[in-house]
N, C-alpha and C. Protein backbone atom coordinates (compact mmCIF):
# COMPACT_ATOMS: atom_id res chain seq x y z
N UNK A 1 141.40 108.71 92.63
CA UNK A 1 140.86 108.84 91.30
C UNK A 1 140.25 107.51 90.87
N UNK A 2 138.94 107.62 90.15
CA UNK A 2 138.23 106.47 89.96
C UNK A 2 138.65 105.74 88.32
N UNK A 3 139.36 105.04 88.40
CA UNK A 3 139.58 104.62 87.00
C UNK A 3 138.55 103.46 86.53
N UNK A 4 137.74 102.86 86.68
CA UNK A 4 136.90 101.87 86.28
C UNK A 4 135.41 102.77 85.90
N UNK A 5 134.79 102.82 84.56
CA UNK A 5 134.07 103.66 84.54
C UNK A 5 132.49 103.17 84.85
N UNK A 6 132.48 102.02 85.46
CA UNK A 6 131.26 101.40 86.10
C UNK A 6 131.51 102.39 87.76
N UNK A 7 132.27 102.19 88.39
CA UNK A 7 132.68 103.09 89.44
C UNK A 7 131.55 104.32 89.73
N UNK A 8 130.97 104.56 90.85
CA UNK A 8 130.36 105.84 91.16
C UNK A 8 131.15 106.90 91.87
N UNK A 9 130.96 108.08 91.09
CA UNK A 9 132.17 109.12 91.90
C UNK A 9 131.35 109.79 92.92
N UNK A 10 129.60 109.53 92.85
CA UNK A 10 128.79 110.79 93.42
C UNK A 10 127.61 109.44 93.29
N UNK A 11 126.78 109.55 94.32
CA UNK A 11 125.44 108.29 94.62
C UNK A 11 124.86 109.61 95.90
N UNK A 12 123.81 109.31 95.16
CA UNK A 12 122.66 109.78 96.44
C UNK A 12 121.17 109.57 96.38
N UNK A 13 120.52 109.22 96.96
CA UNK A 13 119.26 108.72 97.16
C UNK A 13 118.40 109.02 98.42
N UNK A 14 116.71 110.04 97.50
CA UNK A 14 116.59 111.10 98.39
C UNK A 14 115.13 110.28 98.62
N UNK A 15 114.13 110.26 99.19
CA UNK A 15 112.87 109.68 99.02
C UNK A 15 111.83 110.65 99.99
N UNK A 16 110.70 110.38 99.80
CA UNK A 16 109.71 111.11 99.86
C UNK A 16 109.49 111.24 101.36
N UNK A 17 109.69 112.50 102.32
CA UNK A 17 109.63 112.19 103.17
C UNK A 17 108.87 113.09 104.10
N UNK A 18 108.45 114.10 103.56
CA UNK A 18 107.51 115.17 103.70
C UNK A 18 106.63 114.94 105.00
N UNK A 19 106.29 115.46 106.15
CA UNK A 19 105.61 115.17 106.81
C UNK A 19 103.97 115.36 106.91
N UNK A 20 104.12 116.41 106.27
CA UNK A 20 103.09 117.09 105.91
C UNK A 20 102.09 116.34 104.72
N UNK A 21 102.93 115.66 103.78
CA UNK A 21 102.09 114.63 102.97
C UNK A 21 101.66 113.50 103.29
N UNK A 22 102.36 113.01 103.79
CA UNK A 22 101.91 111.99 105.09
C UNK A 22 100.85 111.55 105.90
N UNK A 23 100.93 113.34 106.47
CA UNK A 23 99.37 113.71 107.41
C UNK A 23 98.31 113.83 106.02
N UNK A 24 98.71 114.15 105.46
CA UNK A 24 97.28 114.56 104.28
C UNK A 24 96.97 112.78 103.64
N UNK A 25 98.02 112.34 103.04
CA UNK A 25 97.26 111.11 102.36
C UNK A 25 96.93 110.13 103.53
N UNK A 26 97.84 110.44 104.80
CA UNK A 26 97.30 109.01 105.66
C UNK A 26 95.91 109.42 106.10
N UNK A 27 95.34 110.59 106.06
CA UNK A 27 94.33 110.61 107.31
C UNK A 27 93.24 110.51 106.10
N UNK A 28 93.62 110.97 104.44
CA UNK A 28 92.66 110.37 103.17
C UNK A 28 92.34 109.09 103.14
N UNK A 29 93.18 108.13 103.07
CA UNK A 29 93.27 106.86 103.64
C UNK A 29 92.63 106.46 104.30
N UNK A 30 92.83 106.91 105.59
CA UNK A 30 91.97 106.37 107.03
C UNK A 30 90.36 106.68 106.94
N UNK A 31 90.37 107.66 106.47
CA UNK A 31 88.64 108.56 106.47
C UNK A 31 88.03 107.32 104.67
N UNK A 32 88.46 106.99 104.04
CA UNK A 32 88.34 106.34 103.22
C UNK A 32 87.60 104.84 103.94
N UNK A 33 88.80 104.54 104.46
CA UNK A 33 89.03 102.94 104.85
C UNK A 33 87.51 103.21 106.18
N UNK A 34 87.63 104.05 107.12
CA UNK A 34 86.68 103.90 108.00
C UNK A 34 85.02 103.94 107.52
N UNK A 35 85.40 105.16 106.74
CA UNK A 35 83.61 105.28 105.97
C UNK A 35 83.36 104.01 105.22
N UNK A 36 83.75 103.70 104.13
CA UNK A 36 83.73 101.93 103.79
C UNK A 36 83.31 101.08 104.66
N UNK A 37 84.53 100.84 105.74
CA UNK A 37 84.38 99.98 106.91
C UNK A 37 82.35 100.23 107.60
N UNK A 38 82.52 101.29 107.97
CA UNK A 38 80.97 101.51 108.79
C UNK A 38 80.17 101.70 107.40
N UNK A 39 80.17 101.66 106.47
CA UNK A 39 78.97 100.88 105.50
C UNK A 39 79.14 99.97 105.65
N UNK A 40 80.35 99.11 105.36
CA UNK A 40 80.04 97.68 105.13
C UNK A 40 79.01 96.97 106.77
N UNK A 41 79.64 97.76 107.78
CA UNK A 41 79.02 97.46 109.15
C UNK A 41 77.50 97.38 109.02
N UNK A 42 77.12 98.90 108.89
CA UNK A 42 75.69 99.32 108.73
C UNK A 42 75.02 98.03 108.25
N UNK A 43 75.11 97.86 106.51
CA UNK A 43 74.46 97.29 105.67
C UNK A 43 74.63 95.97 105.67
N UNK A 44 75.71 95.09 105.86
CA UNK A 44 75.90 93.90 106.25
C UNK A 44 75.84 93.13 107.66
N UNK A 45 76.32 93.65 108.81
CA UNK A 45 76.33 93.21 109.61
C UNK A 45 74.96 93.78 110.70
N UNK A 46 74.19 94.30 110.41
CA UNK A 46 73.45 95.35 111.14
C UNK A 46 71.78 95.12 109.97
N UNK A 47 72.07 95.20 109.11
CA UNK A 47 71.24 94.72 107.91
C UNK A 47 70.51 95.88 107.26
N UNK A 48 71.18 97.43 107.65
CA UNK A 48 70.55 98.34 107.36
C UNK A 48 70.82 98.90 106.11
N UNK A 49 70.27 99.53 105.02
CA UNK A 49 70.19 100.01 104.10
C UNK A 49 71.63 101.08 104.62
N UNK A 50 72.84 101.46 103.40
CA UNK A 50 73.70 102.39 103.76
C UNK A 50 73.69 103.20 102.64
N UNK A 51 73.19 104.83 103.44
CA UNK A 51 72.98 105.79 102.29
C UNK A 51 71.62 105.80 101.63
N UNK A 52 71.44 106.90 100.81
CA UNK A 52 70.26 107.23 100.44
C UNK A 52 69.68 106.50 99.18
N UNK A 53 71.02 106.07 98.45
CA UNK A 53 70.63 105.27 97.72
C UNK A 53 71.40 104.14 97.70
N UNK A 54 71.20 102.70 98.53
CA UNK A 54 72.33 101.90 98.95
C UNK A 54 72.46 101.43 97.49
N UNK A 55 73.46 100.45 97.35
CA UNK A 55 73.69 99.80 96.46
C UNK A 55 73.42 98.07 96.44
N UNK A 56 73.99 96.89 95.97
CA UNK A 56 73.69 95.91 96.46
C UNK A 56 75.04 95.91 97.77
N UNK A 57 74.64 94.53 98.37
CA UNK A 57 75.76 93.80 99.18
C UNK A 57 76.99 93.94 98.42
N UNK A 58 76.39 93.07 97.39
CA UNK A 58 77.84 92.65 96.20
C UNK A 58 78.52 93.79 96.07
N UNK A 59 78.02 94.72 95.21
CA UNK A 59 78.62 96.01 94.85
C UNK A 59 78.99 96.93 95.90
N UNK A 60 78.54 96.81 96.69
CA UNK A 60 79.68 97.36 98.27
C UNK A 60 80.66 96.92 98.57
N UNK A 61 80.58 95.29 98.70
CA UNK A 61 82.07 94.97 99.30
C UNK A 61 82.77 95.25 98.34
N UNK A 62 82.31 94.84 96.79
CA UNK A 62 83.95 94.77 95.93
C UNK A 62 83.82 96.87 95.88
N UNK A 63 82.99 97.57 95.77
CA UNK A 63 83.83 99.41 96.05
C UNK A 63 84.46 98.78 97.20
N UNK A 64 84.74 98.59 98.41
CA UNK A 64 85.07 98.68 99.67
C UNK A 64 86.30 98.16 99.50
N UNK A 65 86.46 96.88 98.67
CA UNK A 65 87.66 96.46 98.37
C UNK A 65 88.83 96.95 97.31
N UNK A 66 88.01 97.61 96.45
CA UNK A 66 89.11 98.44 95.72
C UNK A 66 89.22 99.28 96.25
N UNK A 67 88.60 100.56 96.91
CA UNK A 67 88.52 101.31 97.57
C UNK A 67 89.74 101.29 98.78
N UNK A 68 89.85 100.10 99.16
CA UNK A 68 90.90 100.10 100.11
C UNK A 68 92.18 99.56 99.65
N UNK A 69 92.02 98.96 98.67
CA UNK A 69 93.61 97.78 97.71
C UNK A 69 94.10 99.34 97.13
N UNK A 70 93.03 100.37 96.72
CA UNK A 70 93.83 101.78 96.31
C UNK A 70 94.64 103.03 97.13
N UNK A 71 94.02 102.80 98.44
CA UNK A 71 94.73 103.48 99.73
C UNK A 71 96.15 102.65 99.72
N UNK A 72 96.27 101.01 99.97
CA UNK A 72 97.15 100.72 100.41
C UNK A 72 98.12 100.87 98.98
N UNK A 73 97.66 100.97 98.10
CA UNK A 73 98.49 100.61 96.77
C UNK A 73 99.03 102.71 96.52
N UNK A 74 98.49 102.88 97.41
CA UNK A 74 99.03 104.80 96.92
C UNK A 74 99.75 104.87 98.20
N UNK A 75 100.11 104.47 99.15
CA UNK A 75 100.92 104.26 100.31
C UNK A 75 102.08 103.49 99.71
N UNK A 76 101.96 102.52 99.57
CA UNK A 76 103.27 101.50 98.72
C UNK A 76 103.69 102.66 97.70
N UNK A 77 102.88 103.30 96.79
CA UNK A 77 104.21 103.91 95.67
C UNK A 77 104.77 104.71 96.26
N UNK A 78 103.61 105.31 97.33
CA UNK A 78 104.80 106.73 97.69
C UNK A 78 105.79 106.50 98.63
N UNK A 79 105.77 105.51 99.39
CA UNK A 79 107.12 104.54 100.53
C UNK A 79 107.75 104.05 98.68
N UNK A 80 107.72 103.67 97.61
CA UNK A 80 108.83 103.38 96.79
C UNK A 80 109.33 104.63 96.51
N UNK A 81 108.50 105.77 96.21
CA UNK A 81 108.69 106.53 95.28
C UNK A 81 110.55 107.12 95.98
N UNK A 82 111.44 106.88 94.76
CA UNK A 82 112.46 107.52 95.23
C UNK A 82 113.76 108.35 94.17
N UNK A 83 114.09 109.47 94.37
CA UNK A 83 114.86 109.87 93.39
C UNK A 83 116.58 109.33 93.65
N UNK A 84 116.99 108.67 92.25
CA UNK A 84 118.56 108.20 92.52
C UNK A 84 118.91 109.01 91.64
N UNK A 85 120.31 109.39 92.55
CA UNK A 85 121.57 109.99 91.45
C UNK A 85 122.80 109.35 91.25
N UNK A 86 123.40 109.42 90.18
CA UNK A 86 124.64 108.86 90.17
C UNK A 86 125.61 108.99 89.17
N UNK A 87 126.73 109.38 89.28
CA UNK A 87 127.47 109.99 88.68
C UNK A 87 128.87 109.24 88.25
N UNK A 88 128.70 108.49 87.33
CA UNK A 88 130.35 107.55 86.83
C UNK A 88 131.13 108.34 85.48
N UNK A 89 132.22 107.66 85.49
CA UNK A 89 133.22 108.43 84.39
C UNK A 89 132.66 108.89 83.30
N UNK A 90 131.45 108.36 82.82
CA UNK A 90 131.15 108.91 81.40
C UNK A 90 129.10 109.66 81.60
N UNK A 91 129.05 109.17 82.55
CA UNK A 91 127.15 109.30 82.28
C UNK A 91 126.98 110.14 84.03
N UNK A 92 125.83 110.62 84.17
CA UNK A 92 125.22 111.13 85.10
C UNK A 92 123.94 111.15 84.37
N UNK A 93 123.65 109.34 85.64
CA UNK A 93 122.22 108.84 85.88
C UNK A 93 121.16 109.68 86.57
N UNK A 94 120.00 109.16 86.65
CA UNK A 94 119.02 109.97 87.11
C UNK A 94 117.79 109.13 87.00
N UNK A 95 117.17 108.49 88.28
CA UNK A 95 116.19 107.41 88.38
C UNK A 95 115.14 108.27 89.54
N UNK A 96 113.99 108.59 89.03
CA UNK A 96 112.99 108.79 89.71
C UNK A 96 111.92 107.64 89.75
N UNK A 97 112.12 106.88 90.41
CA UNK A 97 111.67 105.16 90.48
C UNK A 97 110.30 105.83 90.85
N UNK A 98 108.99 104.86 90.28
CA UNK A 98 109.09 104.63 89.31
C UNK A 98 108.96 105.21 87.92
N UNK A 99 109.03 106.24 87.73
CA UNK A 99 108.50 106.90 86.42
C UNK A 99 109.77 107.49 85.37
N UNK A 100 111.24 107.39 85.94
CA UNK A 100 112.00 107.69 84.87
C UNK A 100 112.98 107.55 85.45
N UNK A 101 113.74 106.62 84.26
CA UNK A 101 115.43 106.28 84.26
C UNK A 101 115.90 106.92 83.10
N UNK A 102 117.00 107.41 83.60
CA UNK A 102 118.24 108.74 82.41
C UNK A 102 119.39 108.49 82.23
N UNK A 103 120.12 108.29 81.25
CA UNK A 103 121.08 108.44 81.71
C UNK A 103 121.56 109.45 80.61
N UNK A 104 122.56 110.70 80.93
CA UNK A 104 123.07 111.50 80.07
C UNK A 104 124.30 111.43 80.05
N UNK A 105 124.95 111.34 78.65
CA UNK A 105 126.41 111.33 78.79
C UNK A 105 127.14 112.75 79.03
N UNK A 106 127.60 112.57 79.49
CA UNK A 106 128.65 114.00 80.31
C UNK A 106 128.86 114.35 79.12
N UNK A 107 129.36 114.89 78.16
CA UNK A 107 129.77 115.25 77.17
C UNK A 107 128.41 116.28 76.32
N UNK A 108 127.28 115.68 76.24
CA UNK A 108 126.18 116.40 76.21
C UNK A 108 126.04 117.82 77.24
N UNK A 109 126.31 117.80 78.44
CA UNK A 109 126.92 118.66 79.45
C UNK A 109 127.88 120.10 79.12
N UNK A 110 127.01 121.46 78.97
CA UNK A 110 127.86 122.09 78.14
C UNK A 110 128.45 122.55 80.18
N UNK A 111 127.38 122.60 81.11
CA UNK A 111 127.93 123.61 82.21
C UNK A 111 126.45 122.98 83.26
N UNK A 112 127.82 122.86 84.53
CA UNK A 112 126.58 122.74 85.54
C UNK A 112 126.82 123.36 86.87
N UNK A 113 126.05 123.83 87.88
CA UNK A 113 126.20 124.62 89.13
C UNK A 113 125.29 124.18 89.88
N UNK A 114 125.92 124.68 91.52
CA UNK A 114 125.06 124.00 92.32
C UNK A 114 124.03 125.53 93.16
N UNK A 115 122.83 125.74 93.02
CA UNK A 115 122.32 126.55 93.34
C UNK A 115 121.02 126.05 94.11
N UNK A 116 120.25 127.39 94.67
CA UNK A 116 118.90 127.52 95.50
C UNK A 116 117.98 127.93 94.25
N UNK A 117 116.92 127.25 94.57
CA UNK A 117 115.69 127.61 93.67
C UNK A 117 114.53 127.51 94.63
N UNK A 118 113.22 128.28 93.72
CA UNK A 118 112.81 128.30 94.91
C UNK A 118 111.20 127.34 93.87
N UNK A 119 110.77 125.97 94.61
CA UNK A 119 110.11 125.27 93.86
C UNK A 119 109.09 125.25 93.25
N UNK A 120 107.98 126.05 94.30
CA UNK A 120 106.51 126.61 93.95
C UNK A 120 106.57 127.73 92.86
N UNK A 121 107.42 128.21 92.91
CA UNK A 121 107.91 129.99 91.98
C UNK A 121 108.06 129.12 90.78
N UNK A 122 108.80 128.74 91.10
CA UNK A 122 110.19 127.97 89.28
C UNK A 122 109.07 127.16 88.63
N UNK A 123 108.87 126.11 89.31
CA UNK A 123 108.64 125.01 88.55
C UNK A 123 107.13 124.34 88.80
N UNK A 124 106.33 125.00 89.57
CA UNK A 124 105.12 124.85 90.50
C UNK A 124 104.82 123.62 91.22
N UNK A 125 106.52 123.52 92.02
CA UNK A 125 106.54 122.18 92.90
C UNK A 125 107.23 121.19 92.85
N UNK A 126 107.70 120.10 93.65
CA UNK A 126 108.26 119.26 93.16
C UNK A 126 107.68 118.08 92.93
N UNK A 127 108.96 116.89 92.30
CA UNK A 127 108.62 115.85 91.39
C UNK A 127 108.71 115.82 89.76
N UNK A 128 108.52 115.38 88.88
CA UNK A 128 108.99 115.62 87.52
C UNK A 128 108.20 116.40 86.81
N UNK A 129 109.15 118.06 87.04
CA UNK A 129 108.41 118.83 86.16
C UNK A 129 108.75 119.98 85.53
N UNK A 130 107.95 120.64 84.65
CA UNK A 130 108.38 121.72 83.79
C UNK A 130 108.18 123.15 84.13
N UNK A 131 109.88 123.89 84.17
CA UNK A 131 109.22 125.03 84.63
C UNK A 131 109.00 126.01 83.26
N UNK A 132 108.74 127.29 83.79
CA UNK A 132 108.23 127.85 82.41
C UNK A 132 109.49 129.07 82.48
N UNK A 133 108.92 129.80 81.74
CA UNK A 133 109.83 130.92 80.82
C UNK A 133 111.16 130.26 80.90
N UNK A 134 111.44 129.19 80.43
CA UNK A 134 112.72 128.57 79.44
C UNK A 134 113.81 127.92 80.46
N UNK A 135 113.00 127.65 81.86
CA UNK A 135 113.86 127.01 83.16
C UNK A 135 114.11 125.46 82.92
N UNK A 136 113.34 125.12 81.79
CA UNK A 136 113.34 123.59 81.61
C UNK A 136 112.64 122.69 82.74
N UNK A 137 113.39 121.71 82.61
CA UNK A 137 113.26 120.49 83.42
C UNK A 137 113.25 120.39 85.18
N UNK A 138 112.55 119.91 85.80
CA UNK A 138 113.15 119.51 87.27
C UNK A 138 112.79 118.05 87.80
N UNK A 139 113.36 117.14 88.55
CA UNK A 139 113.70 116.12 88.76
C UNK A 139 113.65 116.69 90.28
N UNK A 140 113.05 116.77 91.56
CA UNK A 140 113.16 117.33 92.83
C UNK A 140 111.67 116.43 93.41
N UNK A 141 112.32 116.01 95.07
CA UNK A 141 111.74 115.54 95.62
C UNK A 141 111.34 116.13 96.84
N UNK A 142 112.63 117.25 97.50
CA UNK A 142 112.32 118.18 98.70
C UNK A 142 113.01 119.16 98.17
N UNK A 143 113.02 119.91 99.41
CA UNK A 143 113.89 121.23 99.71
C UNK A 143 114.06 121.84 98.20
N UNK A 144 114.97 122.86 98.64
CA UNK A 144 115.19 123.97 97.47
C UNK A 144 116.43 124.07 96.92
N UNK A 145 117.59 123.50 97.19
CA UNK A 145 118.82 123.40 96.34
C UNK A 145 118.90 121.69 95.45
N UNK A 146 120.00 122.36 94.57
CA UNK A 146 119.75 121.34 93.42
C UNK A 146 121.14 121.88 92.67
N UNK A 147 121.51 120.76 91.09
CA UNK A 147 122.21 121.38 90.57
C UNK A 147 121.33 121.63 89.31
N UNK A 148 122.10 123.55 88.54
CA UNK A 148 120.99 123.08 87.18
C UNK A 148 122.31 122.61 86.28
N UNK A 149 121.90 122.24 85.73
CA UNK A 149 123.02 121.70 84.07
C UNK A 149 122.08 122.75 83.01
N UNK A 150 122.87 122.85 81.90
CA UNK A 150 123.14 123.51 80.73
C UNK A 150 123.77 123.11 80.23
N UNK A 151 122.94 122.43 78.64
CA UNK A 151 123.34 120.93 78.29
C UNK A 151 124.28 122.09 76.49
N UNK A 152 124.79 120.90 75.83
CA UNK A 152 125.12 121.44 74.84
C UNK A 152 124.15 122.23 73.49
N UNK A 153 122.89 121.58 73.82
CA UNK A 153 121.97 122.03 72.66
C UNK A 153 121.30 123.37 72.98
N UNK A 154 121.12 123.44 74.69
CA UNK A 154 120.52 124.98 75.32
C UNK A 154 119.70 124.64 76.14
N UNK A 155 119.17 123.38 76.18
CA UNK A 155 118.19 123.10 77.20
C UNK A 155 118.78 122.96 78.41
N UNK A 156 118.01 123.11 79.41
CA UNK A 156 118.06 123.25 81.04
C UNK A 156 117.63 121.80 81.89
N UNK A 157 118.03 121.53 82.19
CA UNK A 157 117.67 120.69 83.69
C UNK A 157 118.04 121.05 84.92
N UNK A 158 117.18 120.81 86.17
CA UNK A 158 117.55 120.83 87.35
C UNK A 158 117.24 119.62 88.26
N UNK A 159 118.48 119.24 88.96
CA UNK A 159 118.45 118.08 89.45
C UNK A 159 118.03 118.33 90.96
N UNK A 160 117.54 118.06 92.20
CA UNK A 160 117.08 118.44 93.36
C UNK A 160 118.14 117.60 94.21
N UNK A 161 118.65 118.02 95.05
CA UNK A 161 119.89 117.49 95.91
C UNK A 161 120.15 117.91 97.32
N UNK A 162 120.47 117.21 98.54
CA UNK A 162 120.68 117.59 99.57
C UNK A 162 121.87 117.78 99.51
N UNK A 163 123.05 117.48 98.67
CA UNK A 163 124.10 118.09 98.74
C UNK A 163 124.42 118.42 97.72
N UNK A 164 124.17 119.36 96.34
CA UNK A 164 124.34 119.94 95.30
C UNK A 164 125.61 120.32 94.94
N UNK A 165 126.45 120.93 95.82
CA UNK A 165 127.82 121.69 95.44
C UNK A 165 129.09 120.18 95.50
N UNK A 166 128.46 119.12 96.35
CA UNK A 166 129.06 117.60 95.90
C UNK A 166 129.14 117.05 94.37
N UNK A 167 128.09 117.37 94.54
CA UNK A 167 126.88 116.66 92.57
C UNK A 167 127.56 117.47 92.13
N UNK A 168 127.76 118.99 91.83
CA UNK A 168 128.46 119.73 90.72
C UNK A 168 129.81 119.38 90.69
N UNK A 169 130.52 119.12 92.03
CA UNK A 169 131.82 118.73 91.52
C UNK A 169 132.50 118.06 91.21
N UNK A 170 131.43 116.49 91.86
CA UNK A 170 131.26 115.23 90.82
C UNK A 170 131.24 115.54 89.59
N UNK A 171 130.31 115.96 88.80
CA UNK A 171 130.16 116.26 87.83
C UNK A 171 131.02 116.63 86.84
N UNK A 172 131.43 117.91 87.39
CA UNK A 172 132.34 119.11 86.92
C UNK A 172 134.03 117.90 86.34
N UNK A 173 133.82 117.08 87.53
CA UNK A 173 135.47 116.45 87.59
C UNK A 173 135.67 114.96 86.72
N UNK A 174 134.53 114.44 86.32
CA UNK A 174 134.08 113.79 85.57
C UNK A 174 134.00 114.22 84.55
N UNK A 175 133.54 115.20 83.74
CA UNK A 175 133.70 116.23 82.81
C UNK A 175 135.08 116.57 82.13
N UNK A 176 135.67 116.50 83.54
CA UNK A 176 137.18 117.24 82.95
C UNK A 176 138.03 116.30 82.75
N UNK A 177 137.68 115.06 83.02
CA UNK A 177 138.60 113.69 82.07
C UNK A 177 138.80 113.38 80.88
């Protein structure tokens, strides 16, 4: 039994790992970075006009350079992007780095369970979002189980979890102190 209420009874940390997104933004990326690259070739090193309507030198390299500081800078968030959970004597945190830190006090908590949802249906996907006809909230990074809570006022959240029926009984047992 955890008596220190800094203490975590429940920690998990899920991050973006999709393979399939991967293949899609890296090869956006690459087809980005290469077309850039063979203008800058063409028109600078070669001395040929690039495109139908080139632009200057100047105004090529710096597109070419944001153009590419934005590939590598949408690679970096999504290697940060990560959902934390965590569950101590009084609060169950909730950090979707970077775009939202939570913390709810258990007590707000009228009821929570650990169930399958299905993401595209519910909530049209994951990451931080709203589902409709009165499903509330979702906080999900993969897969399809999660816990939902059912807070004291009526609103809904669903938290996205590789081990959900852990998180609820974290929860649940934290609750019952």
């Amino acid at each position: 039994m955890v008596n220190n209420a800094n203490e975590f009874r429940f920690e998990e940390h899920q991050y973006l790992r999709q393979p399939w997104l991967w293949i899609l933004i890296g090869g956006i990326g690459v087809f980005e970075v290469a077309l850039f690259g063979y203008g800058l070739y063409q028109q600078l090193y070669l001395g040929e006009p690039w495109g139908n309507n080139p632009t200057s030198d100047r105004t090529l390299v710096i597109t070419a350079a944001l153009v590419f500081a934005l590939a590598v800078g949408l690679l970096a968030a999504l290697l940060a992007l990560r959902l934390s959970i965590f569950v101590d004597a009084t609060h169950l945190h909730v950090r979707f780095l970077p775009f939202l830190r939570k913390s709810i006090p258990l007590e707000k908590i009228a009821r929570c369970e650990a169930r399958t949802y299905r993401p595209l249906r519910e909530y049209g996907g994951w990451g931080i979002r709203w589902g409709w006809r009165g499903r509330g909230w979702v906080y999900s990074v993969s897969g399809n189980r999660g816990v939902q809570l059912e807070f004291v006022s009526g609103k809904r959240l669903l938290i996205g979890s590789r081990r959900p029926e852990q998180l609820a009984d974290a929860i649940a047992a934290a609750m019952d102190r």
